[in-house]
PDB file of N, CA and C in Angstrom:
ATOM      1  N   UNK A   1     161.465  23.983 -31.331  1.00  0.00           N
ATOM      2  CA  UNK A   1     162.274  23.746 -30.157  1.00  0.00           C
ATOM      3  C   UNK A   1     163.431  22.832 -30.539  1.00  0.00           C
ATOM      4  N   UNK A   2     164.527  23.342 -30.411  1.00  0.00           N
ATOM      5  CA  UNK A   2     165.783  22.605 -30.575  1.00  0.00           C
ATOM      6  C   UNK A   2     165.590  21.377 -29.538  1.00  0.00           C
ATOM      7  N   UNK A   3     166.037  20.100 -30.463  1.00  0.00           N
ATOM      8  CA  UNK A   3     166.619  18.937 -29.429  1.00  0.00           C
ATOM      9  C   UNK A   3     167.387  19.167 -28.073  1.00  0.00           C
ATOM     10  N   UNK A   4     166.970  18.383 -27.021  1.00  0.00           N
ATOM     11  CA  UNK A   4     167.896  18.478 -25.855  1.00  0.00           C
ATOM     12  C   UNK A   4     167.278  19.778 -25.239  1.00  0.00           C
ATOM     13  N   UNK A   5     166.693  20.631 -25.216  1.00  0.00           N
ATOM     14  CA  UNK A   5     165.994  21.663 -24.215  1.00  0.00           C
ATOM     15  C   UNK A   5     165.020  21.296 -24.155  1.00  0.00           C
ATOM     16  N   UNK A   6     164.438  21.195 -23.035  1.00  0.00           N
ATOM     17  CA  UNK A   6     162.973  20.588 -22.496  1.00  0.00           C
ATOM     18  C   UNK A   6     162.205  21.987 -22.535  1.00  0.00           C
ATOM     19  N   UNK A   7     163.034  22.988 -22.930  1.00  0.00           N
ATOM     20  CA  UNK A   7     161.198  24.383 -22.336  1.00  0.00           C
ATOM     21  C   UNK A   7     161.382  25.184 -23.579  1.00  0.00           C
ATOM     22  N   UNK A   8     160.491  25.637 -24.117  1.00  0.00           N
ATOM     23  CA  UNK A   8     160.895  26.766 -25.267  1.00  0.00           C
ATOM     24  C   UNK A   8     160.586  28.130 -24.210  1.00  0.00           C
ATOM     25  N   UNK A   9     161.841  28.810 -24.051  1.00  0.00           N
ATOM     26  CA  UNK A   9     161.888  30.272 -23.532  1.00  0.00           C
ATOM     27  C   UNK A   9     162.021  30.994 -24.549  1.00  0.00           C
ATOM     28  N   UNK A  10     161.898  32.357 -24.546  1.00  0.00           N
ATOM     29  CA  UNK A  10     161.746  33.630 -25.282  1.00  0.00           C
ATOM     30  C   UNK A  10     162.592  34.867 -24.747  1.00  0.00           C
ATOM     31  N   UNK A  11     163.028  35.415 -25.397  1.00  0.00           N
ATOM     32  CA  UNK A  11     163.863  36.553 -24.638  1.00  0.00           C
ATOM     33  C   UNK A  11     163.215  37.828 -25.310  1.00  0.00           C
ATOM     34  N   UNK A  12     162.256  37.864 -25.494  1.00  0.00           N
ATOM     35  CA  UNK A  12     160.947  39.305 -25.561  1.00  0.00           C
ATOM     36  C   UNK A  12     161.254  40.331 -24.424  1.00  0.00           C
ATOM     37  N   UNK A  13     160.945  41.294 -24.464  1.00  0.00           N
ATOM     38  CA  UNK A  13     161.119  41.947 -22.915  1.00  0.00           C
ATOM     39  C   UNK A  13     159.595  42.287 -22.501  1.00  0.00           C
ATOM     40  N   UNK A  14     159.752  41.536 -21.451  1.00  0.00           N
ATOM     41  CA  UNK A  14     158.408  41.633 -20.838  1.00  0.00           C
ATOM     42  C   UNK A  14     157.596  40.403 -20.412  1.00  0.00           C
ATOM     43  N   UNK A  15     158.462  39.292 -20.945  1.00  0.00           N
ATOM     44  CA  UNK A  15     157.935  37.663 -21.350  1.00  0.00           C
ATOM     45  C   UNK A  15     158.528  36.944 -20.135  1.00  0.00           C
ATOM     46  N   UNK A  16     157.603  36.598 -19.016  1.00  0.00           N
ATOM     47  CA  UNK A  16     158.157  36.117 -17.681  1.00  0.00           C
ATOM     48  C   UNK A  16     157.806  34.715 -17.911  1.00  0.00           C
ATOM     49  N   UNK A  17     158.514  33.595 -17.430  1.00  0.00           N
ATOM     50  CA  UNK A  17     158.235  32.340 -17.316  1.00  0.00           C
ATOM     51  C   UNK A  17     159.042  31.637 -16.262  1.00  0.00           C
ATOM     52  N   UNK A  18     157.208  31.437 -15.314  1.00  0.00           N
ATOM     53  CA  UNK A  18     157.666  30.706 -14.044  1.00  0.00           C
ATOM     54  C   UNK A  18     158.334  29.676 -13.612  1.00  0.00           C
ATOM     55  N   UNK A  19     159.469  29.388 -12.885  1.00  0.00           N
ATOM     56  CA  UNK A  19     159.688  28.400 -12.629  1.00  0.00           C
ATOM     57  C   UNK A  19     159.229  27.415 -11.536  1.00  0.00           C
ATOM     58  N   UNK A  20     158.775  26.383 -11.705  1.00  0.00           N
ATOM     59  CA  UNK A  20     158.133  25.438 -10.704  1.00  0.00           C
ATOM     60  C   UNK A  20     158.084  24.075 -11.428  1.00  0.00           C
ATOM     61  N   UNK A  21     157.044  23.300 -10.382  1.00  0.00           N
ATOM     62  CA  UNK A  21     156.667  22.195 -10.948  1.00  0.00           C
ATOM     63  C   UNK A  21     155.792  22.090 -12.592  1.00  0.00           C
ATOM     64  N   UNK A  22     156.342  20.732 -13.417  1.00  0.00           N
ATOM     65  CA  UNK A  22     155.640  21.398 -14.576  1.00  0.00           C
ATOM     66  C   UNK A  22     154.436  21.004 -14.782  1.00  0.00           C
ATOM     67  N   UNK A  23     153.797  19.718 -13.785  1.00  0.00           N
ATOM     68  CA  UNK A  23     152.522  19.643 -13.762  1.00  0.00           C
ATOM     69  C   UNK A  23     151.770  20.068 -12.585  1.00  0.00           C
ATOM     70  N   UNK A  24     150.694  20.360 -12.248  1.00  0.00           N
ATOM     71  CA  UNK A  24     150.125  21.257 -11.043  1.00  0.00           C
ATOM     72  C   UNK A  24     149.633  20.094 -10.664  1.00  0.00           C
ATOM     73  N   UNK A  25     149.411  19.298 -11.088  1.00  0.00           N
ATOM     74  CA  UNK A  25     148.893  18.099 -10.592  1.00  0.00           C
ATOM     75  C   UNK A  25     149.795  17.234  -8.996  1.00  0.00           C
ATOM     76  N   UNK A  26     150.652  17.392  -9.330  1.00  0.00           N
ATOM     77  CA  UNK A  26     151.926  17.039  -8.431  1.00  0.00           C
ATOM     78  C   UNK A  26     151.439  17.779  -6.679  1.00  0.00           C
ATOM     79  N   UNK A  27     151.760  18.646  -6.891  1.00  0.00           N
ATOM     80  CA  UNK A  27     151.264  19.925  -5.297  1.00  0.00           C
ATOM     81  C   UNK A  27     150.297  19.233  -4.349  1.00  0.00           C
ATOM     82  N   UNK A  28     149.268  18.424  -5.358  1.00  0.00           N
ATOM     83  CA  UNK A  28     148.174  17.892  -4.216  1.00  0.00           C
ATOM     84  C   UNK A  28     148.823  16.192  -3.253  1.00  0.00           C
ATOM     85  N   UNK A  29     150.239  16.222  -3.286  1.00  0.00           N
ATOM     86  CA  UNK A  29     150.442  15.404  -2.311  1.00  0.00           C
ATOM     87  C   UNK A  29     151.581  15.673  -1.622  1.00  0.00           C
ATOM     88  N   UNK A  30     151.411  17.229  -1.807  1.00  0.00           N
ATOM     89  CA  UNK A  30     152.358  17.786  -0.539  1.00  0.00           C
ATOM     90  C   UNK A  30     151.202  17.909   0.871  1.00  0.00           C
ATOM     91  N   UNK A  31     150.191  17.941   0.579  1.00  0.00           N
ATOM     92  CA  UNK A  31     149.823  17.499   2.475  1.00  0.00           C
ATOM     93  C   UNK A  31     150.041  16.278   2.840  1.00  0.00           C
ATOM     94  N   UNK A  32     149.872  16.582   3.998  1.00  0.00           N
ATOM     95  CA  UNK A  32     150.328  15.458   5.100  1.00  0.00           C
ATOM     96  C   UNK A  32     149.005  14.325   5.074  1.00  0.00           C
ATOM     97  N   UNK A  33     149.565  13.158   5.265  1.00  0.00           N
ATOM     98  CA  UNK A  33     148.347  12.192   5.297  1.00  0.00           C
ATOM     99  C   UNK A  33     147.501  12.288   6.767  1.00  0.00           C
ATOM    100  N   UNK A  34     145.961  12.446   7.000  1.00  0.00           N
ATOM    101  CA  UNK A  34     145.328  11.809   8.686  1.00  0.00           C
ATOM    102  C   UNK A  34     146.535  10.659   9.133  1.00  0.00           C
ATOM    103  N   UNK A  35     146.023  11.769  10.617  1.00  0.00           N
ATOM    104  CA  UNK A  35     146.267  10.063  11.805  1.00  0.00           C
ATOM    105  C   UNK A  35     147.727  10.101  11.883  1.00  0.00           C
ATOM    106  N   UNK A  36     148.419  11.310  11.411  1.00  0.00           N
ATOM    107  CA  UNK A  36     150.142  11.308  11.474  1.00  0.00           C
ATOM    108  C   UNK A  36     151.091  10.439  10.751  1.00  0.00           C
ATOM    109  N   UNK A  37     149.716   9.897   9.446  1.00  0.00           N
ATOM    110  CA  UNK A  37     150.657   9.605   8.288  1.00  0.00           C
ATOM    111  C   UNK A  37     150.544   7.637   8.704  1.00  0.00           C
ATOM    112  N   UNK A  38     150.152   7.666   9.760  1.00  0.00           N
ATOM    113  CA  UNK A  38     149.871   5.734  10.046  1.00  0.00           C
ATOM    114  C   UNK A  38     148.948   5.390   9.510  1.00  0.00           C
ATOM    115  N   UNK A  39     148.289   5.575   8.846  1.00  0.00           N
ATOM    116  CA  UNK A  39     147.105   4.756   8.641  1.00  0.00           C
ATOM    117  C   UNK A  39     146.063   4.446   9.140  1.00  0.00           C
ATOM    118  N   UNK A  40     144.505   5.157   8.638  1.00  0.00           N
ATOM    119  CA  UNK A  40     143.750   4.672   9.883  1.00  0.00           C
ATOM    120  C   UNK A  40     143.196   3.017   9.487  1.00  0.00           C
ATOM    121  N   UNK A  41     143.043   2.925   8.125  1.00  0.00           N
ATOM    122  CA  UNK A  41     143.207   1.543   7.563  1.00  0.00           C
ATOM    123  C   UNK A  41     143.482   0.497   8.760  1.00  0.00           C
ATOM    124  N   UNK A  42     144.853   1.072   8.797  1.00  0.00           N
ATOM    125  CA  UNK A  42     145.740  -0.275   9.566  1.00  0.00           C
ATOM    126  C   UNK A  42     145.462  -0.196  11.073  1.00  0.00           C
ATOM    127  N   UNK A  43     145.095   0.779  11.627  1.00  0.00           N
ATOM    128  CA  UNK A  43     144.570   1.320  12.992  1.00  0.00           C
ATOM    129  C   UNK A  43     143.523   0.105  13.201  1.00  0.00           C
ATOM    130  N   UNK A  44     142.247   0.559  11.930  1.00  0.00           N
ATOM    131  CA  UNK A  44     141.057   0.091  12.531  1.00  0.00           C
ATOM    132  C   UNK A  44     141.038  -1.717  12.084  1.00  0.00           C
ATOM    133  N   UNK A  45     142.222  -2.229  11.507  1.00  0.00           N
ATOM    134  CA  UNK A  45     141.919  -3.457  11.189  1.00  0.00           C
ATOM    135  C   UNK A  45     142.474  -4.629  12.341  1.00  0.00           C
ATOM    136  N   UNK A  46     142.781  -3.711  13.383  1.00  0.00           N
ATOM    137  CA  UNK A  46     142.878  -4.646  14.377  1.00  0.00           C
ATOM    138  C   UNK A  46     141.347  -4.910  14.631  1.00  0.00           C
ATOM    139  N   UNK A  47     140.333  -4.542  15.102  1.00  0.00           N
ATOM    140  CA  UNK A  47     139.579  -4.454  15.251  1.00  0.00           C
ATOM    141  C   UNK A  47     138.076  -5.541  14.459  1.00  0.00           C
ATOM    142  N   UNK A  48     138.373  -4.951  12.868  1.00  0.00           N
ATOM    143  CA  UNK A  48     138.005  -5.766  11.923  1.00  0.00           C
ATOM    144  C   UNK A  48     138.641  -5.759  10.887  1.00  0.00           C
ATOM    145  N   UNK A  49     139.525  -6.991  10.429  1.00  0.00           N
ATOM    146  CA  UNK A  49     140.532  -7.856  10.200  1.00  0.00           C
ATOM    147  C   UNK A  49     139.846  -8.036   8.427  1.00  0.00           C
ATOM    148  N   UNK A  50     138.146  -7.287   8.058  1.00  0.00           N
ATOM    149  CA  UNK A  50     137.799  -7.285   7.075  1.00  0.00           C
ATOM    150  C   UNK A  50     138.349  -6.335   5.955  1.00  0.00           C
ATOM    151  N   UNK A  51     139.008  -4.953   6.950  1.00  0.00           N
ATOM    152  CA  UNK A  51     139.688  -3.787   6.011  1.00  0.00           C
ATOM    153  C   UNK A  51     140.579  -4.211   5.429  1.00  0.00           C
ATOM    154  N   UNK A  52     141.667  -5.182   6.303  1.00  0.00           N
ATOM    155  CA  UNK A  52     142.839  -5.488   5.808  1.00  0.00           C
ATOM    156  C   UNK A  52     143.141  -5.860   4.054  1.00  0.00           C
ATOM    157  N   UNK A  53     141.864  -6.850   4.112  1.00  0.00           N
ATOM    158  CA  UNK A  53     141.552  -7.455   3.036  1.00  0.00           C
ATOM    159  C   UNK A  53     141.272  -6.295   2.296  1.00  0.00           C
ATOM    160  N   UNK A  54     140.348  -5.793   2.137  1.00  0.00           N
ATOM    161  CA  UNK A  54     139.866  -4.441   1.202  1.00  0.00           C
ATOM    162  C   UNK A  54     141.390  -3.721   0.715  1.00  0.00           C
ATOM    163  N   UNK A  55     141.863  -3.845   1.742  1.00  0.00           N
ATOM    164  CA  UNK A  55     142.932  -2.786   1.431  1.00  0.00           C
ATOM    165  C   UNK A  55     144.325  -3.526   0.457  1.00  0.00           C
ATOM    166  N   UNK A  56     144.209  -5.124   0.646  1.00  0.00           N
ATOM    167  CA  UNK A  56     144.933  -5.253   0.236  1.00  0.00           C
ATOM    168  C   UNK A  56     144.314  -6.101  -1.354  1.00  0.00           C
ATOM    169  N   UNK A  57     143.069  -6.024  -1.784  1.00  0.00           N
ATOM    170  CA  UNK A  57     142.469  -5.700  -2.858  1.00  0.00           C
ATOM    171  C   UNK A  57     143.303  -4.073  -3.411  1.00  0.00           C
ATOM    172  N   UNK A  58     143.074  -3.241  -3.122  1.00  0.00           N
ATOM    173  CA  UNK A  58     143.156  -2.064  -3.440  1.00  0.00           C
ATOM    174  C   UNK A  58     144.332  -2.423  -3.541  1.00  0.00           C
ATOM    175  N   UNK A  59     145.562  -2.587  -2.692  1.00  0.00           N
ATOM    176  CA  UNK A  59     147.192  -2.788  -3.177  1.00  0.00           C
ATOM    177  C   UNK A  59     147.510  -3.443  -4.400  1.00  0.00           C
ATOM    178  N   UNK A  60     146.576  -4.393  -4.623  1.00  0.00           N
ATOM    179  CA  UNK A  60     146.905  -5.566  -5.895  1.00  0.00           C
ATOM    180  C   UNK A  60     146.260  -4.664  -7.131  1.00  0.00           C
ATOM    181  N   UNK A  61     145.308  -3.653  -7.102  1.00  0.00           N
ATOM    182  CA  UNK A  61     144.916  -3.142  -8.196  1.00  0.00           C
ATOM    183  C   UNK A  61     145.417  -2.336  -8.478  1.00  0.00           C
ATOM    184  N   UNK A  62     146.824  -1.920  -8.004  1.00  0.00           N
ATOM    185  CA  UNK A  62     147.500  -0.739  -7.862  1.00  0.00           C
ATOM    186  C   UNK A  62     146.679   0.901  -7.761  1.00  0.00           C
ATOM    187  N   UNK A  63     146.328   0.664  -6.737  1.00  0.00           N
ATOM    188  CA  UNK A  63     145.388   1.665  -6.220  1.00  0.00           C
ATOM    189  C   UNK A  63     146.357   3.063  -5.652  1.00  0.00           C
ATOM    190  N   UNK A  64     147.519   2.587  -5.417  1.00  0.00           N
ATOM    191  CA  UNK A  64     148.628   3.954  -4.916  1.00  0.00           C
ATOM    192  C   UNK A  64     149.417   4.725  -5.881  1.00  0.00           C
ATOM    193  N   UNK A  65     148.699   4.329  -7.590  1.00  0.00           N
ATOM    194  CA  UNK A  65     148.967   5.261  -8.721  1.00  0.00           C
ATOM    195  C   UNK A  65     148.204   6.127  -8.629  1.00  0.00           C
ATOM    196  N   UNK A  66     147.263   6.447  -7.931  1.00  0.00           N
ATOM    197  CA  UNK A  66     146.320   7.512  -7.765  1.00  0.00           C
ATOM    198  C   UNK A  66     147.285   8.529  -6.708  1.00  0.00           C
ATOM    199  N   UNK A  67     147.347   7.836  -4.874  1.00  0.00           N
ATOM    200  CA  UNK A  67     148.108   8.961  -4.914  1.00  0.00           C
ATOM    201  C   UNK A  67     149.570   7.958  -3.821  1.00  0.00           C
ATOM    202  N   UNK A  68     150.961   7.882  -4.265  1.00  0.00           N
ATOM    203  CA  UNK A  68     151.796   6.981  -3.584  1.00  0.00           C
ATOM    204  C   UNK A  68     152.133   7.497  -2.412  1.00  0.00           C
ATOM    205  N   UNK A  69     151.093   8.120  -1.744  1.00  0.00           N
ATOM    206  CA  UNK A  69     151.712   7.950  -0.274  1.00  0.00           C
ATOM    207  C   UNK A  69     150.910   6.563   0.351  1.00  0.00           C
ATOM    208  N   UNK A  70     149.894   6.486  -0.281  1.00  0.00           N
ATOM    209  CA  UNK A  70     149.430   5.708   0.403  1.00  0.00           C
ATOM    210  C   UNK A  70     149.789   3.796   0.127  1.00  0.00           C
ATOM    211  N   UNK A  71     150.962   4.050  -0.678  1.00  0.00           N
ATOM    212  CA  UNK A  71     151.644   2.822  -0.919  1.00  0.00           C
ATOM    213  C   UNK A  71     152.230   1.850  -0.030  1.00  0.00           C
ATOM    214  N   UNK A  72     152.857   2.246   0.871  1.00  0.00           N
ATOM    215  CA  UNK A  72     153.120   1.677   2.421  1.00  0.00           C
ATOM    216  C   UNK A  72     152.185   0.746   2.828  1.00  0.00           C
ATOM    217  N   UNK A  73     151.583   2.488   3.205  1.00  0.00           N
ATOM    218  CA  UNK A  73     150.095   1.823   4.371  1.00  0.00           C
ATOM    219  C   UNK A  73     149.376   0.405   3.418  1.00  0.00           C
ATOM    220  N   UNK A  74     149.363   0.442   2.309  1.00  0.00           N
ATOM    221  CA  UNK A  74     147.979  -0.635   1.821  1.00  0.00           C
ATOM    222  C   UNK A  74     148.891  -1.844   1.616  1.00  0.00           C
ATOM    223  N   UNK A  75     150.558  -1.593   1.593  1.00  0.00           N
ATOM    224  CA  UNK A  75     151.425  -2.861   1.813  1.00  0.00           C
ATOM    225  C   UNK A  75     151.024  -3.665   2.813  1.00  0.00           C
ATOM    226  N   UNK A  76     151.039  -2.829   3.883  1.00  0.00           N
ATOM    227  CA  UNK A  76     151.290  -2.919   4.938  1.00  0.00           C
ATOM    228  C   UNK A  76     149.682  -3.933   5.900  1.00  0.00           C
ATOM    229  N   UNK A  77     148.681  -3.407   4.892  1.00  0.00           N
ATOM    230  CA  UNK A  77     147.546  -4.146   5.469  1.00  0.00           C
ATOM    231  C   UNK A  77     147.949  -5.430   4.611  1.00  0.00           C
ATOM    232  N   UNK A  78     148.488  -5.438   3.458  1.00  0.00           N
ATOM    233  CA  UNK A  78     148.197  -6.627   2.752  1.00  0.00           C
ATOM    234  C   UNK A  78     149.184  -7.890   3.120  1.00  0.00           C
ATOM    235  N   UNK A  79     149.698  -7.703   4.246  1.00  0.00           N
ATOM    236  CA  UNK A  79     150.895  -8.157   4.715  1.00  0.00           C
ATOM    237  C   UNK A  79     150.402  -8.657   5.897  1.00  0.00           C
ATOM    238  N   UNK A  80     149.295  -7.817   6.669  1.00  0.00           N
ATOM    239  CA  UNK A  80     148.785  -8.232   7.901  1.00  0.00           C
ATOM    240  C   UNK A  80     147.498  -9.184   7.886  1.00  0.00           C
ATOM    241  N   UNK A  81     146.751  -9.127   6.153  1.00  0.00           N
ATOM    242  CA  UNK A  81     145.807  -9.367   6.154  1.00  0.00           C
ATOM    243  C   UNK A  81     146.229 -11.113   5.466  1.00  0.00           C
ATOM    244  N   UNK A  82     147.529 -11.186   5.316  1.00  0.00           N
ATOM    245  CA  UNK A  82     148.185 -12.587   5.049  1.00  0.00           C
ATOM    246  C   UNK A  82     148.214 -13.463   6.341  1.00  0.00           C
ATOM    247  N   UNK A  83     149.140 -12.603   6.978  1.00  0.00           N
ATOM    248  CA  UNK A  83     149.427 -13.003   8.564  1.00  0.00           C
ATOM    249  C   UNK A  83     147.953 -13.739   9.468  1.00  0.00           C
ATOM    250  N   UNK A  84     146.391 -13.015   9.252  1.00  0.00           N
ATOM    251  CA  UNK A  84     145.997 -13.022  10.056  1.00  0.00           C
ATOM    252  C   UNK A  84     145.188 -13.829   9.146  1.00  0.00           C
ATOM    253  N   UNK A  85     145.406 -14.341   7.910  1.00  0.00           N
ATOM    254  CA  UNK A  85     144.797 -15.571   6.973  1.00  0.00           C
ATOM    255  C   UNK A  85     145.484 -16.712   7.599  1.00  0.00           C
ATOM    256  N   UNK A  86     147.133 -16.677   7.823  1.00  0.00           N
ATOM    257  CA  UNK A  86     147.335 -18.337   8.273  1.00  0.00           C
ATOM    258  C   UNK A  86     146.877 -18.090   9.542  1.00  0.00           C
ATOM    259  N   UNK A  87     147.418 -17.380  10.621  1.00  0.00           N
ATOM    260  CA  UNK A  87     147.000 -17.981  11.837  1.00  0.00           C
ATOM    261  C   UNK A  87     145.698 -18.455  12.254  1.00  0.00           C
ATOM    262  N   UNK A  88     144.391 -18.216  10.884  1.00  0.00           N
ATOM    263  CA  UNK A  88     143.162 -18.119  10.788  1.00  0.00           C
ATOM    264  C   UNK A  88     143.111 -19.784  10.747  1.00  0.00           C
ATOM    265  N   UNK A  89     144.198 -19.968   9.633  1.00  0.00           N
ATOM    266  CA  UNK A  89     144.051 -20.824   9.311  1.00  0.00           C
ATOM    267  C   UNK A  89     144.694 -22.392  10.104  1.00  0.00           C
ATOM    268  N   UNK A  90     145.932 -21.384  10.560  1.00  0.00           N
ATOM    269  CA  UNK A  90     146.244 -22.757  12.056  1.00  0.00           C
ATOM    270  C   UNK A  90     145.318 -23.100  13.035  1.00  0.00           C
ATOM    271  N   UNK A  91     144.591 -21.997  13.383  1.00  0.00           N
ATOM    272  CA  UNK A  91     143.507 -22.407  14.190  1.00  0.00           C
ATOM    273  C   UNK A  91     142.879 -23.387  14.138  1.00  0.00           C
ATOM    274  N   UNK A  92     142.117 -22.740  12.969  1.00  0.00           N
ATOM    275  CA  UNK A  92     141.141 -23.802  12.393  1.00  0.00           C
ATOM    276  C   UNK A  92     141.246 -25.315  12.270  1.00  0.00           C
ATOM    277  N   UNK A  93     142.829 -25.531  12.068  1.00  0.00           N
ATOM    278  CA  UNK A  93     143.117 -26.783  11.900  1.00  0.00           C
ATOM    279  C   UNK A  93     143.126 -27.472  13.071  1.00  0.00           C
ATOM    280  N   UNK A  94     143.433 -26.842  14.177  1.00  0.00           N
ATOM    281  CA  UNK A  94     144.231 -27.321  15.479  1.00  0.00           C
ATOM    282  C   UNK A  94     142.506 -27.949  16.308  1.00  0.00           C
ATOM    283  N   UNK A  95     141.762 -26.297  15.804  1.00  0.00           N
ATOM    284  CA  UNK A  95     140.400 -27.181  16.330  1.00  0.00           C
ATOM    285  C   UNK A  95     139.861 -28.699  15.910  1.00  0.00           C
ATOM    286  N   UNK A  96     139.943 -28.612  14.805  1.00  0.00           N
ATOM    287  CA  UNK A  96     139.409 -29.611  13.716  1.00  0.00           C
ATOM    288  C   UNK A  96     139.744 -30.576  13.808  1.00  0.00           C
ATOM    289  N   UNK A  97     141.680 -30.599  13.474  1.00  0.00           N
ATOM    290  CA  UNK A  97     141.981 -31.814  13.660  1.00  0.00           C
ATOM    291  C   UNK A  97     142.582 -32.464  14.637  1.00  0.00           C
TER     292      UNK A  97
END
């Protein structure tokens, strides 16, 4: 394969070569994410404020190289699961001290 062409083609007659994506791997994050793409993560951590955390474990381990849609959403808990650490933590103080 000559430098600078990325595909070795053939001009045989009869020799078809598809064009598409070049790994098949790619295709499996053309569906759509549950829940219209919000997150049920972030849905259910109003609720319990324990996912947030999980999720934003999973953000720090770079867990959205597996698949990056879900890069947002696990921002997005790890952002809420900060938020709902201080005000945890103003509380606490206000009782206390």
């Amino acid at each position: 394969m000559e430098q600078g062409k990325s595909h070795d083609y053939t001009d045989r007659v009869g020799d078809y070569n598809l064009l598409g994506d070049e790994n098949p791997q790619l295709t499996k994050f053309d569906k759509r994410l549950p829940c219209f793409g919000c997150g049920i993560g972030l849905l259910l951590g109003c609720l319990c404020p324990l996912i947030w955390y999980c999720a934003a474990i999973l953000y720090l381990c770079k867990y959205y190289d597996k698949d990056p849609r879900e890069r947002s959403g696990l921002a997005a808990c790890a952002i809420a699961a900060l938020v709902c650490t201080i005000l945890a933590s103003i509380v606490v103080a206000i009782i206390f001290l």
